[in-house]
C-alpha atoms as a PDB file:
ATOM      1  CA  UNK A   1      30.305  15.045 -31.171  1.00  0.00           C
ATOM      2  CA  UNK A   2      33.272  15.568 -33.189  1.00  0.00           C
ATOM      3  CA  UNK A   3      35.608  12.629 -31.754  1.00  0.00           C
ATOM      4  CA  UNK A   4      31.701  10.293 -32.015  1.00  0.00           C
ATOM      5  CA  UNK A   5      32.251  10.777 -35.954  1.00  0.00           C
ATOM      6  CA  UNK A   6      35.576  10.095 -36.390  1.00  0.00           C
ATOM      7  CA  UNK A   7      35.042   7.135 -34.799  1.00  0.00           C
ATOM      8  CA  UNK A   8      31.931   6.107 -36.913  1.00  0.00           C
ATOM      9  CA  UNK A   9      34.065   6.803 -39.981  1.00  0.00           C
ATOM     10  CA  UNK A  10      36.984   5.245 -38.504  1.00  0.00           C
ATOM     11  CA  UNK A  11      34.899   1.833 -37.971  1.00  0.00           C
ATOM     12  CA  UNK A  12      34.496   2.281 -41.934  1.00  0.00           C
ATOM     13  CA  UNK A  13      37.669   2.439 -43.021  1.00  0.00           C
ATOM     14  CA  UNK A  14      38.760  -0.644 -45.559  1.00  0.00           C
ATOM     15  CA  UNK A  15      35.529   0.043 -47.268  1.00  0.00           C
ATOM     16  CA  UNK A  16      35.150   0.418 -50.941  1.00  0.00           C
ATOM     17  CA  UNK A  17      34.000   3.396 -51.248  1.00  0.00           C
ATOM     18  CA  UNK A  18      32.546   2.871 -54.740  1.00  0.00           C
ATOM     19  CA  UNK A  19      30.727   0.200 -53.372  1.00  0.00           C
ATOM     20  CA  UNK A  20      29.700   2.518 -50.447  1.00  0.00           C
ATOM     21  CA  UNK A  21      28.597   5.162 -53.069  1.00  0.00           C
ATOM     22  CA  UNK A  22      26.613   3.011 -55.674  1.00  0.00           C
ATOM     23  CA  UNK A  23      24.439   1.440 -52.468  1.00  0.00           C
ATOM     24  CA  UNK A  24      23.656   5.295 -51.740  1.00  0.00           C
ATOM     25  CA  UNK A  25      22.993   6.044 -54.976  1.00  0.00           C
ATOM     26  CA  UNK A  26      20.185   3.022 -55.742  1.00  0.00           C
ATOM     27  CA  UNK A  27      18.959   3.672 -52.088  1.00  0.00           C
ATOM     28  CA  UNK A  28      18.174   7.144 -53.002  1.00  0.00           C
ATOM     29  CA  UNK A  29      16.904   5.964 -56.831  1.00  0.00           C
ATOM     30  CA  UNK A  30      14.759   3.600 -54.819  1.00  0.00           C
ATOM     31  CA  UNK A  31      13.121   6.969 -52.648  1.00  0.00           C
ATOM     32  CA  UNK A  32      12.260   8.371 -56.056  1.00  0.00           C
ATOM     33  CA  UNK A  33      10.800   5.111 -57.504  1.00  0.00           C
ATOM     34  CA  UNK A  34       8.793   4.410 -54.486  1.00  0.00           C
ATOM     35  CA  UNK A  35       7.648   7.858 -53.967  1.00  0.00           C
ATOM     36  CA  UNK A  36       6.947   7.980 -57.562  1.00  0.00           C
ATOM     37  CA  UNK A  37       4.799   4.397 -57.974  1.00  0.00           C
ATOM     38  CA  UNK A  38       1.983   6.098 -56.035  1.00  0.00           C
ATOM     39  CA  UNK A  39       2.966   6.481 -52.063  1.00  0.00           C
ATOM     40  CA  UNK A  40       1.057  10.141 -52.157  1.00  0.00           C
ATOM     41  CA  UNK A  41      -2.832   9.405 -50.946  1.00  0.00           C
ATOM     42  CA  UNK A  42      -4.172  13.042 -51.023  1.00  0.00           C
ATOM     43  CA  UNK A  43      -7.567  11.930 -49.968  1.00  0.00           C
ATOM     44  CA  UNK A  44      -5.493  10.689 -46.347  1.00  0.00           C
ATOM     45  CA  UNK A  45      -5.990  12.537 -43.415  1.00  0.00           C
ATOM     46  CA  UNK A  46      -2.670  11.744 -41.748  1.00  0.00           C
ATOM     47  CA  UNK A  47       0.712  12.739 -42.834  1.00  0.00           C
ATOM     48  CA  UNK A  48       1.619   9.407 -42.585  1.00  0.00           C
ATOM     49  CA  UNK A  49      -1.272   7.499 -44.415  1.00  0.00           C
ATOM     50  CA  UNK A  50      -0.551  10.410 -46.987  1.00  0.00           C
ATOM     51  CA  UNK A  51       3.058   8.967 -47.384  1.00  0.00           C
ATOM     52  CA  UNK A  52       2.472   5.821 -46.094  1.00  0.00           C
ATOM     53  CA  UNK A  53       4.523   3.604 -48.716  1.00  0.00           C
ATOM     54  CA  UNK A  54       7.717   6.165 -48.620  1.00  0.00           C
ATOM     55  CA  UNK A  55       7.758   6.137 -44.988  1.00  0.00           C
ATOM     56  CA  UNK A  56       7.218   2.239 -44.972  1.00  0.00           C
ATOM     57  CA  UNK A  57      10.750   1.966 -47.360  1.00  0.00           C
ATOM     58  CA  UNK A  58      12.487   4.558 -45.320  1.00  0.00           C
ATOM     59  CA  UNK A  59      11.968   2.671 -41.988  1.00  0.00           C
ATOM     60  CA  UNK A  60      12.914  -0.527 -44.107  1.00  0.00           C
ATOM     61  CA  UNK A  61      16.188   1.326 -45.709  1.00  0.00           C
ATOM     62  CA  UNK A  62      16.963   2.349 -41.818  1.00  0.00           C
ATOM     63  CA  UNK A  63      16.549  -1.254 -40.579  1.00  0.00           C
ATOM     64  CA  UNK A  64      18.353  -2.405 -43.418  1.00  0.00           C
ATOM     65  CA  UNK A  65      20.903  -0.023 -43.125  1.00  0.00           C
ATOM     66  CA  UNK A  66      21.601  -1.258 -38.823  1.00  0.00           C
ATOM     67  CA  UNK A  67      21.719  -4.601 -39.816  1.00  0.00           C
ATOM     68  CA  UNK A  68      24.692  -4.304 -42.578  1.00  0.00           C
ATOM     69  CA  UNK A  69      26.274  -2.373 -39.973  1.00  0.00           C
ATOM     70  CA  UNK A  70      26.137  -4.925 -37.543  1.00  0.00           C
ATOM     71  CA  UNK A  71      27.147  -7.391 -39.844  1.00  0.00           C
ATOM     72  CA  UNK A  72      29.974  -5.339 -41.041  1.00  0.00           C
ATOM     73  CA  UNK A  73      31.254  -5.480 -37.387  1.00  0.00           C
ATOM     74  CA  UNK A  74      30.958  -9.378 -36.756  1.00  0.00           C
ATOM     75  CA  UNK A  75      33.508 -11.581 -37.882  1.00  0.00           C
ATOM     76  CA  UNK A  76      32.446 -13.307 -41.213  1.00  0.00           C
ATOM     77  CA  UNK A  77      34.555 -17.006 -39.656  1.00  0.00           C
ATOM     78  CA  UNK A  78      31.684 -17.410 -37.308  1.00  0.00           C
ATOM     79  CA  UNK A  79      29.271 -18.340 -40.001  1.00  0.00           C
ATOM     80  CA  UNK A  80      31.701 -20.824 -41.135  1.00  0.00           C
ATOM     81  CA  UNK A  81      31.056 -22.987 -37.692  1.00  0.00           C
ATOM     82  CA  UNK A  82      28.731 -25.808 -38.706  1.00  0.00           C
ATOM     83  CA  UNK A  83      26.277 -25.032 -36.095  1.00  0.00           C
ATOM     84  CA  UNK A  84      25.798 -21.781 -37.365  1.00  0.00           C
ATOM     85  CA  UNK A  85      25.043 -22.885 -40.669  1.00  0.00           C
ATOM     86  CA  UNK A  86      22.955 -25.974 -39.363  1.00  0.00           C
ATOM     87  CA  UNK A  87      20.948 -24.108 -37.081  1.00  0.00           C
ATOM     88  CA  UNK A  88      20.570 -21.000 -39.508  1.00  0.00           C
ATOM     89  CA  UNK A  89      19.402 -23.347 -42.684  1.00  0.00           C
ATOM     90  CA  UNK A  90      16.828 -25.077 -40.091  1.00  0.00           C
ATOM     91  CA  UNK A  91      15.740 -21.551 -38.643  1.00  0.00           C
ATOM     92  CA  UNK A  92      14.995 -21.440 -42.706  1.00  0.00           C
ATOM     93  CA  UNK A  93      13.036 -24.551 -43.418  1.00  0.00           C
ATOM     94  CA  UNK A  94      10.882 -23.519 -40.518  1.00  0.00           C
ATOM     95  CA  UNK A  95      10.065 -20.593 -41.831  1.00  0.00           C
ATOM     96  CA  UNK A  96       9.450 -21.661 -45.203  1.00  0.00           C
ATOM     97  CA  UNK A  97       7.296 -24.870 -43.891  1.00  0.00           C
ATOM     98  CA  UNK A  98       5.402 -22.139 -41.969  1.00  0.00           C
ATOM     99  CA  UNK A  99       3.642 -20.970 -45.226  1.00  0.00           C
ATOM    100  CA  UNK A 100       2.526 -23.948 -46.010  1.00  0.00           C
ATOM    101  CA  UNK A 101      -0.129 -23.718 -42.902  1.00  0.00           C
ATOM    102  CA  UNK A 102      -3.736 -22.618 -43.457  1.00  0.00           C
ATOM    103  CA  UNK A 103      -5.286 -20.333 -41.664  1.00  0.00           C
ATOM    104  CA  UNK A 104      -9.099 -21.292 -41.956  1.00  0.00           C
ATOM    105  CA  UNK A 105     -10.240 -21.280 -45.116  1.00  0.00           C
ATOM    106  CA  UNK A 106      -6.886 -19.059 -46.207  1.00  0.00           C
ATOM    107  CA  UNK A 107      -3.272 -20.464 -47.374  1.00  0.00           C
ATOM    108  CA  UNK A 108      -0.742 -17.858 -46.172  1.00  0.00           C
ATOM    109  CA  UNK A 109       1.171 -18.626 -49.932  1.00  0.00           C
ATOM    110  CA  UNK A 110       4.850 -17.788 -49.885  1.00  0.00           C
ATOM    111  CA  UNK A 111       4.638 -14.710 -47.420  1.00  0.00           C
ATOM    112  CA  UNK A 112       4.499 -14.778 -43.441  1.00  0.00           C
ATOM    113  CA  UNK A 113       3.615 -11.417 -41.239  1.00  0.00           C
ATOM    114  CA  UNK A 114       5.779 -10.181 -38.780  1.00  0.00           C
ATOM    115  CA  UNK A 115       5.291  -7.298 -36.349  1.00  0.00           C
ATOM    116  CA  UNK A 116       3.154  -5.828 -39.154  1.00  0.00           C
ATOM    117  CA  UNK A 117       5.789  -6.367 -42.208  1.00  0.00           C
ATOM    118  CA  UNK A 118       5.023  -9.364 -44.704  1.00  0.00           C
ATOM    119  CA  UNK A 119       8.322 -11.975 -45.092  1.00  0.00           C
ATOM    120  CA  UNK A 120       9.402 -13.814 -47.916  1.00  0.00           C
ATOM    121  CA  UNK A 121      11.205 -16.702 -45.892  1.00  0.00           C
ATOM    122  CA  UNK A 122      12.513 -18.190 -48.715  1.00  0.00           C
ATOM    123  CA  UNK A 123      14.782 -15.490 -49.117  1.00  0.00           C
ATOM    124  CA  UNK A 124      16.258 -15.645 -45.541  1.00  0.00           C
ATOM    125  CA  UNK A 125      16.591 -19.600 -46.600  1.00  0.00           C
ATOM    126  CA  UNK A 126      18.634 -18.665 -49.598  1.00  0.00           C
ATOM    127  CA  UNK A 127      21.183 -17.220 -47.668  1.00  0.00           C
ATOM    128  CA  UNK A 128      21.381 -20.105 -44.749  1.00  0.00           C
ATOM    129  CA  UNK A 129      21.929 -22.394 -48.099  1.00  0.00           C
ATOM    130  CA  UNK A 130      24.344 -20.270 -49.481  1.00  0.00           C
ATOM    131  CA  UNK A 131      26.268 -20.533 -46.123  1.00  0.00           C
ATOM    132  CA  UNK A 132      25.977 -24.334 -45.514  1.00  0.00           C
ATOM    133  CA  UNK A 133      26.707 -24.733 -48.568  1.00  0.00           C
ATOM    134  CA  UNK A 134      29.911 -22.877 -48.451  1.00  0.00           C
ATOM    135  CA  UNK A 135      30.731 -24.331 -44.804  1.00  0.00           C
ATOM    136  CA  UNK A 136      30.379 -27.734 -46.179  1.00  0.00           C
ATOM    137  CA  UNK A 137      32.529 -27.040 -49.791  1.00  0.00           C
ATOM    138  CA  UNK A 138      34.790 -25.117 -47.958  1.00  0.00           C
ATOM    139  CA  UNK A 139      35.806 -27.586 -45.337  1.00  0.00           C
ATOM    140  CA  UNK A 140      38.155 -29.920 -47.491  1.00  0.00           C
ATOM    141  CA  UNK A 141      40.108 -26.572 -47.675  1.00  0.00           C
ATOM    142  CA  UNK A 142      40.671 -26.202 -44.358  1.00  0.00           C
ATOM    143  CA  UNK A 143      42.186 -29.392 -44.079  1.00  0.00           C
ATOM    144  CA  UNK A 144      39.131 -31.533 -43.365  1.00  0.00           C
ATOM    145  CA  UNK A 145      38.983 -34.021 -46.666  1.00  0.00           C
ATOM    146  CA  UNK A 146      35.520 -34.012 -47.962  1.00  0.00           C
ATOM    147  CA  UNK A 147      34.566 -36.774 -49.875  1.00  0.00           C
ATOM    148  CA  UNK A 148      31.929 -37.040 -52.578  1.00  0.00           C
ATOM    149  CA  UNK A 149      29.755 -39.487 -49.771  1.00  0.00           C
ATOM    150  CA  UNK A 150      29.774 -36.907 -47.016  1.00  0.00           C
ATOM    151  CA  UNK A 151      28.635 -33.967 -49.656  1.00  0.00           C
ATOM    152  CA  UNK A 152      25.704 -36.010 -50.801  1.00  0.00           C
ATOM    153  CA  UNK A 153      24.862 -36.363 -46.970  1.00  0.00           C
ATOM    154  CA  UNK A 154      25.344 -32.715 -46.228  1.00  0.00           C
ATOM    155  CA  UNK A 155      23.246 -32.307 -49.845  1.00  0.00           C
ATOM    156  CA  UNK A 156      20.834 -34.713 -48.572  1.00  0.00           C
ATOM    157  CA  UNK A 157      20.398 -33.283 -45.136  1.00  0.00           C
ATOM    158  CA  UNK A 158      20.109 -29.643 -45.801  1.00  0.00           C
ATOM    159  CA  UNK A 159      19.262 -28.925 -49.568  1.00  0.00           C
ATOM    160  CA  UNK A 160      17.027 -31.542 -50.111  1.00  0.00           C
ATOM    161  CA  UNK A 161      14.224 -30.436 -47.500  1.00  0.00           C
ATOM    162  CA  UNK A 162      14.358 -26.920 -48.075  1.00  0.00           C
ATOM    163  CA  UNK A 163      13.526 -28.088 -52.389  1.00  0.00           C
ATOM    164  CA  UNK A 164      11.037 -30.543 -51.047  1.00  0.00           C
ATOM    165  CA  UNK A 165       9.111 -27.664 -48.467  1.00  0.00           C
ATOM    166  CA  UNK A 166       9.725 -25.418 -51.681  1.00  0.00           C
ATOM    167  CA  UNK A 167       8.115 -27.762 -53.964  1.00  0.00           C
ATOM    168  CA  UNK A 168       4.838 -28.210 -51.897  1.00  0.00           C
ATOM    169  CA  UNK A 169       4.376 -24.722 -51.913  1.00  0.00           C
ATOM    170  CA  UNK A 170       4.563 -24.588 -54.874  1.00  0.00           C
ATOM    171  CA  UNK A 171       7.621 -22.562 -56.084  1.00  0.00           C
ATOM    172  CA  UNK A 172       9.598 -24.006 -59.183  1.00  0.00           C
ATOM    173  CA  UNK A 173      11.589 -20.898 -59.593  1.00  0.00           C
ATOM    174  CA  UNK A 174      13.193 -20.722 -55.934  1.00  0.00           C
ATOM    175  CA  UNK A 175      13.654 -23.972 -56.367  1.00  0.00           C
ATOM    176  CA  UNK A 176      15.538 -24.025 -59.600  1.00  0.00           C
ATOM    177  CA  UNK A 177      17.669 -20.939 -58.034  1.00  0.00           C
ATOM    178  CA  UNK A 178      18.334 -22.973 -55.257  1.00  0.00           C
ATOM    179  CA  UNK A 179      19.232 -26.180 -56.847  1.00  0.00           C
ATOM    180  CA  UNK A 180      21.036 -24.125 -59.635  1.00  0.00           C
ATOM    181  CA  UNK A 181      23.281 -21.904 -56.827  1.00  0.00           C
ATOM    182  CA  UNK A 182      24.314 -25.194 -54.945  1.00  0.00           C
ATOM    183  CA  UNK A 183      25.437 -27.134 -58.021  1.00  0.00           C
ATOM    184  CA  UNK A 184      27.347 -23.972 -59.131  1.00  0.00           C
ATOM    185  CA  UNK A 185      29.146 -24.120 -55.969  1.00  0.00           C
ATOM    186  CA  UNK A 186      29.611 -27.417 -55.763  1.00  0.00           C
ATOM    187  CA  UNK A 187      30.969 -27.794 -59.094  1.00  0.00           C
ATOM    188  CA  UNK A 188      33.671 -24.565 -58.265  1.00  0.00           C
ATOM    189  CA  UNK A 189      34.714 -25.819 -55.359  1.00  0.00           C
ATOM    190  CA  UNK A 190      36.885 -28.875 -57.289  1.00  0.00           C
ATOM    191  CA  UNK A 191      35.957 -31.415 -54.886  1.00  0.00           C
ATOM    192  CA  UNK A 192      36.906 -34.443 -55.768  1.00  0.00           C
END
């Protein structure tokens, strides 16, 4: 048991630890605020339905908490590959042309329902963005020259569906986060 945990906190080492503590700290503030906005039912016969909201975040905070650990253990280069990024932003623009479907009479709006948990894709799509984006901005770096033609194809390609689906839905402010984050990074990334 004792050798299991040194090697769980040896996997962590590098770490900020501030960073490591201030996560803690607003995960446990979160416990409070969620417990506190109304997650006691005392008319519930279950302990569960009683608690049903805290014990909903808690299994979220442990799922969250398994996936940053996986992620902290895969190497960050990988997302750099352009089929990653390619296949991740379509994976997106799926998901976010998914909400767009009716349902009989009812428009699933903005949210999709998996294994019992609503989604907001948009926000998986921000981060598939945020990495083609980067792969793409990043590339005349690595020695590949990216030219202002070949950005406003990669632009054209990936951003501009992903507004478009966005648009339809519709959902100005993702899309002016969007369209604001990629011409921030654009604009840092002193292409020519």
């Amino acid at each position: 048991m004792r050798r299991r945990f040194r090697q769980m906190v040896g996997a962590l080492e590098g770490t900020d630890l501030k960073l490591v503590l201030a996560v803690g700290g607003m995960l446990v503030y979160g416990l409070f605020m969620v417990y506190g906005a109304g997650s006691f039912n005392r008319h519930s016969a279950s302990l569960v339905g009683s608690y049903y909201l805290i014990t909903k975040h808690m299994i979220m905070i442990v799922a969250g908490l398994a996936v940053g650990l996986l992620m902290f253990r895969l190497d960050y280069h990988a997302f750099r590959h352009p089929a990653v990024a390619w296949s991740l932003l379509i994976v997106g623009d799926i998901l976010v042309g998914m909400t767009l479907v009716t349902r009989g009479d009812r428009v699933i709006n903005r949210w999709i329902n998996v294994m019992g948990f609503s989604l907001q894709p948009v926000e998986l799509a921000k981060i598939a963005l945020i990495l083609f984006v980067a792969g793409r901005v990043g590339s005349g770096r690595s020695g590949l020259p990216t030219t202002g033609r070949d950005m406003a194809v990669a632009l054209a390609c990936g951003v501009a569906p992903l507004v478009v689906l966005l648009g339809l839905q519709p959902n100005f402010g993702n899309v002016l986060t969007l369209v604001a984050v990629t011409v921030v990074m654009v604009l840092v990334s002193d292409l020519p």
